[in-house]
Each structure stands twice: as structure tokens, then as C-alpha cells.
PDB file of N, CA and C in Angstrom:
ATOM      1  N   UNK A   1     112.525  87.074 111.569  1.00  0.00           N
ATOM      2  CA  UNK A   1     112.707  88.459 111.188  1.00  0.00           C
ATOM      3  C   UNK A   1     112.184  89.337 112.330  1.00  0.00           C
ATOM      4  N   UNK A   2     112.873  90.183 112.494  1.00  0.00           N
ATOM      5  CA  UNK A   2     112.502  91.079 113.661  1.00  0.00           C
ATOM      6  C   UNK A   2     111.170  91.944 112.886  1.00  0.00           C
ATOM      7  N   UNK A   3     109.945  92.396 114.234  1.00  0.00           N
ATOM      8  CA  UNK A   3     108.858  92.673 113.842  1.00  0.00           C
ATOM      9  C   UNK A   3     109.112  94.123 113.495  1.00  0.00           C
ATOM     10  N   UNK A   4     109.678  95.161 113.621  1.00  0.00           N
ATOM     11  CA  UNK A   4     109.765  96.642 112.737  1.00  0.00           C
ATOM     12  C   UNK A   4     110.557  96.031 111.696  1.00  0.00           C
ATOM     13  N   UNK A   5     111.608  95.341 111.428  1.00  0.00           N
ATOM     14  CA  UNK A   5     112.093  95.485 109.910  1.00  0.00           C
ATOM     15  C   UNK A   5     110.964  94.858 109.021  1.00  0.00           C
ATOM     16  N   UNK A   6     109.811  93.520 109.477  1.00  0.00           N
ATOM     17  CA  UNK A   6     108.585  93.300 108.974  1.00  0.00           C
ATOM     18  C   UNK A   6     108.454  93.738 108.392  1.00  0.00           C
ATOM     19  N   UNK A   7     107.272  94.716 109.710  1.00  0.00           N
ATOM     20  CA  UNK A   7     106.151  95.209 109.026  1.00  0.00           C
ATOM     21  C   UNK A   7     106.796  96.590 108.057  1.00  0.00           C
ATOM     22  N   UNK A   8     108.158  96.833 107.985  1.00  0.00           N
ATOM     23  CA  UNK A   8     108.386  98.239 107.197  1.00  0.00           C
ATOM     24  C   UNK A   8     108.337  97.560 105.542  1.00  0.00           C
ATOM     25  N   UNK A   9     109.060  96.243 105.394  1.00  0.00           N
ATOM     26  CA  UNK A   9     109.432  95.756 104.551  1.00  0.00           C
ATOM     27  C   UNK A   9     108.510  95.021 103.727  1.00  0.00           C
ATOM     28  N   UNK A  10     107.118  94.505 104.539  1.00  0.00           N
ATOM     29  CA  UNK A  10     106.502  94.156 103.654  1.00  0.00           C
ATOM     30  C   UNK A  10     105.113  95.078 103.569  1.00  0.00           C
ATOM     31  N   UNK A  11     105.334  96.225 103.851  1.00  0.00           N
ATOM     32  CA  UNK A  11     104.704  97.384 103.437  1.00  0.00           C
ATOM     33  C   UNK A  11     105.376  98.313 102.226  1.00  0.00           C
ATOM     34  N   UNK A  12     106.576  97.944 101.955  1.00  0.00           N
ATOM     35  CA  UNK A  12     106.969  98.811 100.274  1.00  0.00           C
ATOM     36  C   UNK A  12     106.501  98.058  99.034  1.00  0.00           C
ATOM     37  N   UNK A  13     106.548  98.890  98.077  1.00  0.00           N
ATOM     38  CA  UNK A  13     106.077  98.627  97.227  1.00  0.00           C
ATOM     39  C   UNK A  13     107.237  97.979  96.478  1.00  0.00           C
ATOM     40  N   UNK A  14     107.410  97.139  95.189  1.00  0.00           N
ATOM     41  CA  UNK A  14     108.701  97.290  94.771  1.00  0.00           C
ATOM     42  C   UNK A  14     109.391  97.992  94.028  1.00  0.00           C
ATOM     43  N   UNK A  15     110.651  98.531  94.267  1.00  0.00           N
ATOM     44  CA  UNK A  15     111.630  99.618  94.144  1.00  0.00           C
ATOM     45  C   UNK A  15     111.151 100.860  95.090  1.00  0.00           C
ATOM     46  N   UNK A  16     110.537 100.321  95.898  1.00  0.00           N
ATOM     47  CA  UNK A  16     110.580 101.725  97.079  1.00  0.00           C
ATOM     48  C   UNK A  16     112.055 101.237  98.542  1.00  0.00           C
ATOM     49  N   UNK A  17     112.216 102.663  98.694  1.00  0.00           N
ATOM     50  CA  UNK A  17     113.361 102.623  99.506  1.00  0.00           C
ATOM     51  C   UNK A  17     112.893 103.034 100.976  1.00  0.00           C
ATOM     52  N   UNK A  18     112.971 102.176 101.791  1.00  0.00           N
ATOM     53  CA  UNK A  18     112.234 103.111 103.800  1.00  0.00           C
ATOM     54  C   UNK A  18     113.156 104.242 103.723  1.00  0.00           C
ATOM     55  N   UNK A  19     112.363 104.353 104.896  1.00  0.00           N
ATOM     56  CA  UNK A  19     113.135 105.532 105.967  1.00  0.00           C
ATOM     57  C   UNK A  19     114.211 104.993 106.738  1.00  0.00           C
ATOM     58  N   UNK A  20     114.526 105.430 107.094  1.00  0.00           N
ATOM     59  CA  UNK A  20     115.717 104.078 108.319  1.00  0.00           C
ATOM     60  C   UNK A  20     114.683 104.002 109.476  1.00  0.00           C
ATOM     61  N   UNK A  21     114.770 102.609 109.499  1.00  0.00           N
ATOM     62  CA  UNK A  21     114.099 101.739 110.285  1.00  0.00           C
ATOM     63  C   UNK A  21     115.290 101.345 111.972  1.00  0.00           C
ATOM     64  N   UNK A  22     114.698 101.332 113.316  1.00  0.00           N
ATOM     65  CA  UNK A  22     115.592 101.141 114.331  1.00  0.00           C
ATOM     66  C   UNK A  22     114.852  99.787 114.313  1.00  0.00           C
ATOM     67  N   UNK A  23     116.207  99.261 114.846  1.00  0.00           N
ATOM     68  CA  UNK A  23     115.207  97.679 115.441  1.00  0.00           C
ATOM     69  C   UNK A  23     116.384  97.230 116.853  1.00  0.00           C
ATOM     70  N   UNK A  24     116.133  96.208 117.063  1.00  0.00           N
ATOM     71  CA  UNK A  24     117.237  96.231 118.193  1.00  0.00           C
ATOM     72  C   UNK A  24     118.743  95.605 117.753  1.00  0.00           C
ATOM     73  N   UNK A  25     119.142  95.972 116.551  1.00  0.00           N
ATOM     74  CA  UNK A  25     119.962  95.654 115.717  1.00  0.00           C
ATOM     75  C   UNK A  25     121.058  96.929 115.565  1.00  0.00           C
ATOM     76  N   UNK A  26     120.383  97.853 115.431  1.00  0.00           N
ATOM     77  CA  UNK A  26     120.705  99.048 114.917  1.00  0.00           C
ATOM     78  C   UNK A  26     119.627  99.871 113.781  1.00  0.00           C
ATOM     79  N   UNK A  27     120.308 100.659 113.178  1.00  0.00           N
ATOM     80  CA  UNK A  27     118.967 100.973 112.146  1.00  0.00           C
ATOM     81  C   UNK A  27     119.492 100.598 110.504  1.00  0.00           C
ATOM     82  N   UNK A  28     118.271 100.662 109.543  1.00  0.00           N
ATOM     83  CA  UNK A  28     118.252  99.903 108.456  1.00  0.00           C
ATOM     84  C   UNK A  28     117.710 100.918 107.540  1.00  0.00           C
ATOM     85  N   UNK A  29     118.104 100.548 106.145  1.00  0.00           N
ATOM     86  CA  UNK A  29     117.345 101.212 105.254  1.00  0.00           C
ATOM     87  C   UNK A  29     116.934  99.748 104.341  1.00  0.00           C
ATOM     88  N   UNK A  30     115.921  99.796 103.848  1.00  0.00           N
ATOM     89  CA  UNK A  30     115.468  98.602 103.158  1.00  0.00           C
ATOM     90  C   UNK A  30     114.767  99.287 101.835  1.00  0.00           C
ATOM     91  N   UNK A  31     115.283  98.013 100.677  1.00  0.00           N
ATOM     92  CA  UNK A  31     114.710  98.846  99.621  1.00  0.00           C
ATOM     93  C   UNK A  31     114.716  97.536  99.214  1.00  0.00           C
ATOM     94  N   UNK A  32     113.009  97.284  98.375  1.00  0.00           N
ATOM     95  CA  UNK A  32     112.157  96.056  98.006  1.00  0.00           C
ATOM     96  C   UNK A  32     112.716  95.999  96.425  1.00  0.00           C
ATOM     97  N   UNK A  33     113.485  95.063  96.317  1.00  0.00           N
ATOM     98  CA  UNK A  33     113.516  94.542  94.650  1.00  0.00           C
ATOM     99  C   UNK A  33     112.987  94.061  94.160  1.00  0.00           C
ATOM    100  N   UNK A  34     112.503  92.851  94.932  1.00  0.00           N
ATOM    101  CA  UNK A  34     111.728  91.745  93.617  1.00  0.00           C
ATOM    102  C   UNK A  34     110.967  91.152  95.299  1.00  0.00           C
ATOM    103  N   UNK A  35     109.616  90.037  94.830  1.00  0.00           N
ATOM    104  CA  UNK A  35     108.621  89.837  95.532  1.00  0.00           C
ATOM    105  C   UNK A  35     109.012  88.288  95.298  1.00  0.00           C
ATOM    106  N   UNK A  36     108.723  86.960  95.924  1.00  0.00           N
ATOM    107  CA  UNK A  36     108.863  85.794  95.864  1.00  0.00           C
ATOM    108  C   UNK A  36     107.710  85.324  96.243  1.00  0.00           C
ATOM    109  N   UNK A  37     106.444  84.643  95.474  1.00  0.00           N
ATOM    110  CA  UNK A  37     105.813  83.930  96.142  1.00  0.00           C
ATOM    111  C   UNK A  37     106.073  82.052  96.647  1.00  0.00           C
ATOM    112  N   UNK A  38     105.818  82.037  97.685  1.00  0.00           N
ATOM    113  CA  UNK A  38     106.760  80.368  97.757  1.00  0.00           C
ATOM    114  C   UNK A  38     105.570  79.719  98.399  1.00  0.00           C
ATOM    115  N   UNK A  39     104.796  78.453  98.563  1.00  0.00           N
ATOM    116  CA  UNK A  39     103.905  77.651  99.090  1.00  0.00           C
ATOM    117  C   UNK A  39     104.680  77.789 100.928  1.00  0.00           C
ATOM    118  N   UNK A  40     104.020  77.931 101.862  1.00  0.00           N
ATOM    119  CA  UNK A  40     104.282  77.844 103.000  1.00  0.00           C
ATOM    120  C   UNK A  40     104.561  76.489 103.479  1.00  0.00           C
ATOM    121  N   UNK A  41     105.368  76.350 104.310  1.00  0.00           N
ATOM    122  CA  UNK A  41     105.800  75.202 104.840  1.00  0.00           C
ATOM    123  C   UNK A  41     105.157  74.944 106.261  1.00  0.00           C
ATOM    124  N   UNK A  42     104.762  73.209 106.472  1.00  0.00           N
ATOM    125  CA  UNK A  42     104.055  72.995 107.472  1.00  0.00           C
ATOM    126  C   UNK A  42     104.925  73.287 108.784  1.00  0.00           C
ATOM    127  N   UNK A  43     105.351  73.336 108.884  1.00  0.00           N
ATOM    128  CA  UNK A  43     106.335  73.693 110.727  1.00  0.00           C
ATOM    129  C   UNK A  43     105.906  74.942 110.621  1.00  0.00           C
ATOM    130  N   UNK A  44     105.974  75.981 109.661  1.00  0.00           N
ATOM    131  CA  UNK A  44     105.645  77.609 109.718  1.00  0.00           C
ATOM    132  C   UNK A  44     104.108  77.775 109.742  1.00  0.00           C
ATOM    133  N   UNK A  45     103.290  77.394 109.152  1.00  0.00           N
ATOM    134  CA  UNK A  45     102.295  77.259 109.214  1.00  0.00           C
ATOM    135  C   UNK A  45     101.475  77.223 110.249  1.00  0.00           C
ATOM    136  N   UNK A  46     101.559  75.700 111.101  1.00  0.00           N
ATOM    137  CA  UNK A  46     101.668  75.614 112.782  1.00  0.00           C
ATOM    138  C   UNK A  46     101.734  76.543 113.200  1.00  0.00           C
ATOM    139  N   UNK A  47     103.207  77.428 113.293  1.00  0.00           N
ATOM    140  CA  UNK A  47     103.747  78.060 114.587  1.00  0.00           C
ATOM    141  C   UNK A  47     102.732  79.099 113.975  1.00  0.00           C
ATOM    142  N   UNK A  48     102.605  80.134 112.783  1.00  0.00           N
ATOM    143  CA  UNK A  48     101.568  81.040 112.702  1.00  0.00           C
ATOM    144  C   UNK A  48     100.204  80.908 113.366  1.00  0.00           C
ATOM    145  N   UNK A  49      99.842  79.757 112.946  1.00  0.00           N
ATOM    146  CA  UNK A  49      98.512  79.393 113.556  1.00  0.00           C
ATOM    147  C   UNK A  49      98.428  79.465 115.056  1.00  0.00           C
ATOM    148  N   UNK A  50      99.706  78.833 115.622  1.00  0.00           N
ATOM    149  CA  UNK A  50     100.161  78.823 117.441  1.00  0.00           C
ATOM    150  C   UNK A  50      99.508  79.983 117.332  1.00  0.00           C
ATOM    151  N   UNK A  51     100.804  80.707 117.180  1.00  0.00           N
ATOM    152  CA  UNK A  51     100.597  82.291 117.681  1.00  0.00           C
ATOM    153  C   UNK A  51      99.157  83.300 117.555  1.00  0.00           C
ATOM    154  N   UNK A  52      98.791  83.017 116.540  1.00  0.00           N
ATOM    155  CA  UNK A  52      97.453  84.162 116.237  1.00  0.00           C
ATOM    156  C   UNK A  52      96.655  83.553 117.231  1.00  0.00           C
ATOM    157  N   UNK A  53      96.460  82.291 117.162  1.00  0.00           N
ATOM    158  CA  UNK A  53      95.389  81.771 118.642  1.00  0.00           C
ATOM    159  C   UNK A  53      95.621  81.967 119.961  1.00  0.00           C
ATOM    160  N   UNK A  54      96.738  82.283 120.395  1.00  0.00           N
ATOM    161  CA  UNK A  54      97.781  82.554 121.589  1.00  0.00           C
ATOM    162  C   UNK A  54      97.428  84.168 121.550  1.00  0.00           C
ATOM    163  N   UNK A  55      97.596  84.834 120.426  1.00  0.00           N
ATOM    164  CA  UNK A  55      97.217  86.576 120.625  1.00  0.00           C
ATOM    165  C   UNK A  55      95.859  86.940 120.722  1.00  0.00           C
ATOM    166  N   UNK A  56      94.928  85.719 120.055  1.00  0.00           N
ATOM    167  CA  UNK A  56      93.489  86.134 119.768  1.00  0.00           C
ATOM    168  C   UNK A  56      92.883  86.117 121.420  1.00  0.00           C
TER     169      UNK A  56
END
């Protein structure tokens, strides 16, 4: 997922609608319906972990 549609998207609440969002896509309007919690998967997990230690 590209990092502005992210962080816009998992900053609404649900049934809130953004602003239009640019990304290097074009621009977006995003509006949060429903929330999914799912157990994380180990390959994703890893690469999160990669990265935050790679930024830290």
C-alpha cells in the first residue's frame, strides 16, 4: 500500500470519508467501512521488523 493512502486510511474512523488524498497514483477519496482484525503472517512480520530496525 502506498504510504499517504496508509497513513490517511488507517487514521479514519469507521464511516468517515478523507479529503482527497494525492499519491503517485493520482488522487483518492477513501471512506472506512468496516475494520478486519486478521493474526499477522510470518513473511510480513519479518519484513516489518526488517524495516523498523533499518529506520531505527
Amino acid at each position: 500500500m502506498v504510504a499517504e493512502f496508509e497513513e490517511v486510511a488507517f487514521d479514519l474512523e469507521i464511516g468517515e470519508i478523507s479529503e482527497l488524498v494525492k499519491t503517485e497514483f493520482g488522487y483518492h477519496v477513501i471512506e472506512v467501512l468496516e475494520r478486519e482484525v486478521r493474526e499477522l503472517e510470518p513473511q510480513f512480520l519479518q519484513a516489518f521488523q526488517q524495516r523498523a530496525f533499518d529506520e531505527w
